[in-house]
C-alpha atoms as a PDB file:
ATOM      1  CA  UNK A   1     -12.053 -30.730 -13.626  1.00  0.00           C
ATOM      2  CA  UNK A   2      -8.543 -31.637 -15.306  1.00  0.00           C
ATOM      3  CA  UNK A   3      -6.667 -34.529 -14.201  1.00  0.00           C
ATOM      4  CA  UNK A   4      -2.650 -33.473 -14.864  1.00  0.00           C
ATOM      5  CA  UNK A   5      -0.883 -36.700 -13.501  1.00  0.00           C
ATOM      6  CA  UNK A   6      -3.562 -38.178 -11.829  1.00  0.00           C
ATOM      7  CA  UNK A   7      -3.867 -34.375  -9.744  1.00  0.00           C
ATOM      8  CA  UNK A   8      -7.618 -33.234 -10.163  1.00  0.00           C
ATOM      9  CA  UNK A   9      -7.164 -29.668 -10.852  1.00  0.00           C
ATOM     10  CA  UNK A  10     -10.369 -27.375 -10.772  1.00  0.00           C
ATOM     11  CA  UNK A  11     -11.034 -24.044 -11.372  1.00  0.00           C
ATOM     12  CA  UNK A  12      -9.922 -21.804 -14.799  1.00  0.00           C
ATOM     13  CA  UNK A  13      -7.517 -19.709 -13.051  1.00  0.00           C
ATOM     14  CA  UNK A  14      -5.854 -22.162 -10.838  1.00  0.00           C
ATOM     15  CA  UNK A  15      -5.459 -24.322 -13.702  1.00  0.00           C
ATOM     16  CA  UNK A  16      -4.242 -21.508 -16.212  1.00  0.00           C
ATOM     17  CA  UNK A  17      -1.454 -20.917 -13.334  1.00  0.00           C
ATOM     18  CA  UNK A  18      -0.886 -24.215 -12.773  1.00  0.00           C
ATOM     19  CA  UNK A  19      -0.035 -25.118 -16.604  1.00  0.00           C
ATOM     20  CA  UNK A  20       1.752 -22.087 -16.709  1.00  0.00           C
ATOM     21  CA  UNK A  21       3.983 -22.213 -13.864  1.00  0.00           C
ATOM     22  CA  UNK A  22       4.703 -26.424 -14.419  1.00  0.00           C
ATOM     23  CA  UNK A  23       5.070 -26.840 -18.084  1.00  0.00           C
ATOM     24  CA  UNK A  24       6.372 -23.106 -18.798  1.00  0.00           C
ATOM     25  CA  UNK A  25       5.170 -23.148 -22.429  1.00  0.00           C
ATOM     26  CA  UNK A  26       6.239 -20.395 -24.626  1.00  0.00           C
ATOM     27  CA  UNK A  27       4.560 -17.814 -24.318  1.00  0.00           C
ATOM     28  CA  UNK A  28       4.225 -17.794 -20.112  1.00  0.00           C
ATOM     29  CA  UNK A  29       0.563 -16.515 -19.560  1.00  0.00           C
ATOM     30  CA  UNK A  30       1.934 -14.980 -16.426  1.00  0.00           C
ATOM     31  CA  UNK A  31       4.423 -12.176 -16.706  1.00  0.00           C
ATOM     32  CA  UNK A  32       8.046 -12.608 -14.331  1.00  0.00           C
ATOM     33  CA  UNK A  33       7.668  -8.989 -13.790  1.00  0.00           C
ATOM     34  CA  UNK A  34       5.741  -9.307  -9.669  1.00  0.00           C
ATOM     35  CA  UNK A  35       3.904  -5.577 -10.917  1.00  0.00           C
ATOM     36  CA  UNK A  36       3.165  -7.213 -14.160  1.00  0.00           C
ATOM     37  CA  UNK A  37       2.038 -10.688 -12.612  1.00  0.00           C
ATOM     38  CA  UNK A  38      -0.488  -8.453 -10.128  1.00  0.00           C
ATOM     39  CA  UNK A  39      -2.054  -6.767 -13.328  1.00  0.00           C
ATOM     40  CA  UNK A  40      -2.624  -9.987 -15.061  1.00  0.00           C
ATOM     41  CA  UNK A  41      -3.551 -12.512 -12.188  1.00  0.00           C
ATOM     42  CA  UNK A  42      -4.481 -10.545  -9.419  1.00  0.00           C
ATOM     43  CA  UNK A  43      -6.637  -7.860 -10.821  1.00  0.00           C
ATOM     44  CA  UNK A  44      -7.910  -8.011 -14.168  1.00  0.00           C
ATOM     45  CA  UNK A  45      -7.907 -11.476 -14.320  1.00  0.00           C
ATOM     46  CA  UNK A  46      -9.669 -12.258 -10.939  1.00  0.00           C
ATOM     47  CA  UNK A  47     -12.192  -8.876 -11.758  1.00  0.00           C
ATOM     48  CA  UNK A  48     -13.635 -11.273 -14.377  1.00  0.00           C
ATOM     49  CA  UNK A  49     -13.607 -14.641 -12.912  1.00  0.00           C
ATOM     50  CA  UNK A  50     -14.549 -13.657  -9.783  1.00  0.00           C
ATOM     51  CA  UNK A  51     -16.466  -9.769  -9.791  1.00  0.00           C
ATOM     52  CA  UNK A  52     -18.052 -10.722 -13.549  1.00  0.00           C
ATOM     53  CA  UNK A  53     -18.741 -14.390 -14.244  1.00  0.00           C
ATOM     54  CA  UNK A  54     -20.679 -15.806 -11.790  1.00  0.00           C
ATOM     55  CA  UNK A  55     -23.052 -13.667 -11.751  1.00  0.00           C
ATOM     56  CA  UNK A  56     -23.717 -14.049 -15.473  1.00  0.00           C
ATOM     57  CA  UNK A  57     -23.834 -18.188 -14.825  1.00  0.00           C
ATOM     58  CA  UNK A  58     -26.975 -19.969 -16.034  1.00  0.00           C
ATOM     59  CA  UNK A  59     -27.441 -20.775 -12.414  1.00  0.00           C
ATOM     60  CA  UNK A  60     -27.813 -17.675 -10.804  1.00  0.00           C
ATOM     61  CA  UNK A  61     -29.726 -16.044 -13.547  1.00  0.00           C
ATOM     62  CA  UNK A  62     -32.147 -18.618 -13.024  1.00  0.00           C
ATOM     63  CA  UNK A  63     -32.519 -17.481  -9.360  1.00  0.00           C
ATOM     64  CA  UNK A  64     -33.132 -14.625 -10.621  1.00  0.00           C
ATOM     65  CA  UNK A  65     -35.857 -15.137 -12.708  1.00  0.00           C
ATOM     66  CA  UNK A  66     -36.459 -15.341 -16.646  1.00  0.00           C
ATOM     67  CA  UNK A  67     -38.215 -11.442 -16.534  1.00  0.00           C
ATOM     68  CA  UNK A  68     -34.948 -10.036 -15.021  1.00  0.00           C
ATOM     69  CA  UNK A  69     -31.860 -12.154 -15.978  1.00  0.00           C
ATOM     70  CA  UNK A  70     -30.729 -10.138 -18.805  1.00  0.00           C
ATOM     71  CA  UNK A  71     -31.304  -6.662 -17.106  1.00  0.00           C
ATOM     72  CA  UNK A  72     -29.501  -8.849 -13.836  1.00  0.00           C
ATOM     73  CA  UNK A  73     -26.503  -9.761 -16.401  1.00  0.00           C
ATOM     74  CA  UNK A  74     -26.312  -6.626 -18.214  1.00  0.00           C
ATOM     75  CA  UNK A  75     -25.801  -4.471 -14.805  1.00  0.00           C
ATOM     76  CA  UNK A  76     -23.353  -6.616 -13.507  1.00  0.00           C
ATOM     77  CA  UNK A  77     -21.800  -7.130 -16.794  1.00  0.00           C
ATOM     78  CA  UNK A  78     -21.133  -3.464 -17.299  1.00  0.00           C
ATOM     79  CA  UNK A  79     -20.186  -2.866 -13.875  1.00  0.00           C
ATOM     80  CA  UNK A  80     -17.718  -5.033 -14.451  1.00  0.00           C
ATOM     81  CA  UNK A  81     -16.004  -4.172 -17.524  1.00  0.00           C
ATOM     82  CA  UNK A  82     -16.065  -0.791 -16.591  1.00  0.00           C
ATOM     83  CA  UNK A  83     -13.387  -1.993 -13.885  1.00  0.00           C
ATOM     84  CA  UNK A  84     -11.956  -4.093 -15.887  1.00  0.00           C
ATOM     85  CA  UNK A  85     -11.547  -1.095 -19.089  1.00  0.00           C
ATOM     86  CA  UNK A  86     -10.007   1.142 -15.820  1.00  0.00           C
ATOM     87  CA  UNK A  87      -7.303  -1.286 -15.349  1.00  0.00           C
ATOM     88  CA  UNK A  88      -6.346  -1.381 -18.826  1.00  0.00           C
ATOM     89  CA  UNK A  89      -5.889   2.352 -18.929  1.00  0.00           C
ATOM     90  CA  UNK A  90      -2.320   1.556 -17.216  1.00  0.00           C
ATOM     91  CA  UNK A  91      -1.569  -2.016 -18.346  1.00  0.00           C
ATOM     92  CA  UNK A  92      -2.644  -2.397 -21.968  1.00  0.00           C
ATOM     93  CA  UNK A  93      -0.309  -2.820 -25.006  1.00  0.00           C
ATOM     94  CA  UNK A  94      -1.515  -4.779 -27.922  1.00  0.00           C
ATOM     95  CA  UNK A  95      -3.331  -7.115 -25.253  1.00  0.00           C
ATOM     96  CA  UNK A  96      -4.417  -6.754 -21.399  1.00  0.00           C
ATOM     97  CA  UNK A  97      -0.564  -6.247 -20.557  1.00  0.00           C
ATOM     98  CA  UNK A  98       1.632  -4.995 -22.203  1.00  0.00           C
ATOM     99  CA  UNK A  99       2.340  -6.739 -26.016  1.00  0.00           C
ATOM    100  CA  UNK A 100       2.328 -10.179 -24.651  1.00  0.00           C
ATOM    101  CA  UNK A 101      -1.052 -12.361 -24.626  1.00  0.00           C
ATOM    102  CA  UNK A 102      -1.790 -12.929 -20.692  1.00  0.00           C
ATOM    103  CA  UNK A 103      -4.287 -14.921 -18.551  1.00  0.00           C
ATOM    104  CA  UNK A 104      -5.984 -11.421 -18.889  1.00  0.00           C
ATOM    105  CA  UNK A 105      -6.234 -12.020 -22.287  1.00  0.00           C
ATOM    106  CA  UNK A 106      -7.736 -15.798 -21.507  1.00  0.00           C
ATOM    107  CA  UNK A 107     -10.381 -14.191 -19.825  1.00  0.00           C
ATOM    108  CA  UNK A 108     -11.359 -11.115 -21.423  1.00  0.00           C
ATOM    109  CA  UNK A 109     -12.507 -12.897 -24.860  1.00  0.00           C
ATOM    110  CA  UNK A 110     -14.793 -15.187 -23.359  1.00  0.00           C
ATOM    111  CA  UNK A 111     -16.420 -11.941 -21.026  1.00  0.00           C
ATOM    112  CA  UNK A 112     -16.525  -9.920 -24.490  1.00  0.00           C
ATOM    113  CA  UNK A 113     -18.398 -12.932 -25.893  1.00  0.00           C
ATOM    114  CA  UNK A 114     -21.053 -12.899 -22.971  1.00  0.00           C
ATOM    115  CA  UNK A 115     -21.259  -8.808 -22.891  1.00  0.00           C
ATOM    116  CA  UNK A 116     -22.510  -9.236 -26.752  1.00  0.00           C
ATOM    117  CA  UNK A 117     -24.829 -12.529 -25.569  1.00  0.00           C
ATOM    118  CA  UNK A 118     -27.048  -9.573 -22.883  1.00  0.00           C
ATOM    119  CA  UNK A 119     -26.418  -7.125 -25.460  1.00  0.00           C
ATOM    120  CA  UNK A 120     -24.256  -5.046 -23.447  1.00  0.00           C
ATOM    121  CA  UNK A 121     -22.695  -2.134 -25.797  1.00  0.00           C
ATOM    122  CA  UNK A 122     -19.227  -2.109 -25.655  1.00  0.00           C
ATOM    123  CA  UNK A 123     -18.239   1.171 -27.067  1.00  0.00           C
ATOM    124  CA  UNK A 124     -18.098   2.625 -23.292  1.00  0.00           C
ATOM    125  CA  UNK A 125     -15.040   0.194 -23.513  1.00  0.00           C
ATOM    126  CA  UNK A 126     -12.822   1.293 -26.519  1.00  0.00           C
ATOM    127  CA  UNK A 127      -9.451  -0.127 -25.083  1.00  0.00           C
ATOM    128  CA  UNK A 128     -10.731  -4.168 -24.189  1.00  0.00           C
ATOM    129  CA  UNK A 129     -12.992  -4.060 -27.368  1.00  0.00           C
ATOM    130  CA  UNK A 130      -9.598  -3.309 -29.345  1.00  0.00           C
ATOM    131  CA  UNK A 131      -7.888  -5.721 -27.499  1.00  0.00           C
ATOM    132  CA  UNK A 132     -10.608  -8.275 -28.183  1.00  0.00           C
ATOM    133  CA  UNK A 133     -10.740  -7.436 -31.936  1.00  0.00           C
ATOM    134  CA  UNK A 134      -7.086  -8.302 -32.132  1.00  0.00           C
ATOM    135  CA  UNK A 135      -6.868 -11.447 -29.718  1.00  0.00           C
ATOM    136  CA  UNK A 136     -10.125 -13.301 -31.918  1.00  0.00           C
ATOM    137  CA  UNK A 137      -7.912 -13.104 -35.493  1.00  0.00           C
ATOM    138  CA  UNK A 138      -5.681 -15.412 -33.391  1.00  0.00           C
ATOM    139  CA  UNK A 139      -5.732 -18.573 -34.290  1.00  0.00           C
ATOM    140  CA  UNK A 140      -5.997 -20.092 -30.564  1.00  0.00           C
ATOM    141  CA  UNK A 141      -8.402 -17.889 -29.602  1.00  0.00           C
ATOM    142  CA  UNK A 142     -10.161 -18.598 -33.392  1.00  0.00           C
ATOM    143  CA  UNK A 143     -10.050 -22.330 -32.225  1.00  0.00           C
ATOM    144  CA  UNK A 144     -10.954 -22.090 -28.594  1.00  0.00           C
ATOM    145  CA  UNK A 145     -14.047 -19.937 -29.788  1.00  0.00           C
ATOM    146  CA  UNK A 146     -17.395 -20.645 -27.371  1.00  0.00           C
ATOM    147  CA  UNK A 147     -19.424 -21.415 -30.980  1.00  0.00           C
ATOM    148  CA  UNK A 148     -16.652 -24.374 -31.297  1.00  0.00           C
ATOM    149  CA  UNK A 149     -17.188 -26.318 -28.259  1.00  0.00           C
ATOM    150  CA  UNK A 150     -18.547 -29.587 -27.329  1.00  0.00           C
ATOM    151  CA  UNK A 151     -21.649 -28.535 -25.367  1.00  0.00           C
ATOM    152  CA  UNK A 152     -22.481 -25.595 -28.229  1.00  0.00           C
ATOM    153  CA  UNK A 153     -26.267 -25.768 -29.274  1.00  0.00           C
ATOM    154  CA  UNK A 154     -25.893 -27.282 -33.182  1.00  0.00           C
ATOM    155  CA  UNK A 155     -27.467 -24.235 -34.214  1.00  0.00           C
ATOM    156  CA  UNK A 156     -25.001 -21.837 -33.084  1.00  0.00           C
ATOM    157  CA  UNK A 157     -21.800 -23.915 -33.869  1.00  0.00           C
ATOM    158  CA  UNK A 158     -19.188 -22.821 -35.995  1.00  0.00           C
ATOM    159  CA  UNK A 159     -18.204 -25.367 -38.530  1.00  0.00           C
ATOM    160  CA  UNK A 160     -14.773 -25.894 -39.668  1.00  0.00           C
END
């Protein structure tokens, strides 16, 4: 949950769009172009929030069972990016669309980051693995790293 002006916002995409669209901070995470826009929020975006995520979340893999959560993960994982690597065929510049960093962008390093976690290998997916490799020398995406947050095990953070 984020509270904006006393609005309880939920969800990562929602939110991303939300920020974008209110505050318009340089650079937009959503493209004017409507094609563009599509690309970003409507496909790739929503392939891995919606197609990928959940069924990689701690919850549902323990449904699932400790014997087959990782070969659970890794199907769906793969499945997934192989969509996801399909899009980029047409959209992808330096990042998910075009040479501008995207809510595409938002969401691909953290996916990359749990492909690696069920050992999922990524060469099938030479054009987000590039992608990836270029968005983590960012600095944001350096900073926003999943080995840097609050609820990290101490034995896997990063320290500064």
């Amino acid at each position: 949950v984020l509270i904006i002006d006393g609005k309880r916002l939920l969800q990562s995409i929602p939110i991303i769009e939300y920020i974008d669209e209110t505050y318009q901070i340089q650079p937009r995470l959503l493209p004017d172009d409507p094609y563009q826009r599509y690309q970003v929020a409507r496909l790739i975006s929503e392939i891995i929030a919606s197609g990928i995520q959940p069924l990689q979340n701690l919850k549902v893999l323990k449904r699932v069972g400790e014997d087959k959560k990782t070969e659970w993960a890794h199907d769906f994982v793969k499945a997934g990016l192989g969509a996801v690597e399909k899009a980029l065929e047409e959209s992808a510049g330096q990042y998910c669309v075009g040479d501008q960093i995207s809510i595409a962008d938002c969401c691909l390093v953290p996916q990359l980051y749990n492909a690696r976690l069920y050992d999922v290998d990524l060469t099938a997916y030479p054009i987000m693995s590039a992608i990836g490799e270029r968005l983590n020398e960012l600095p944001a995406f350096k900073e926003a790293h999943p080995n840097r947050q609050f609820d990290c095990p101490d034995e896997e953070k990063i320290k500064s």
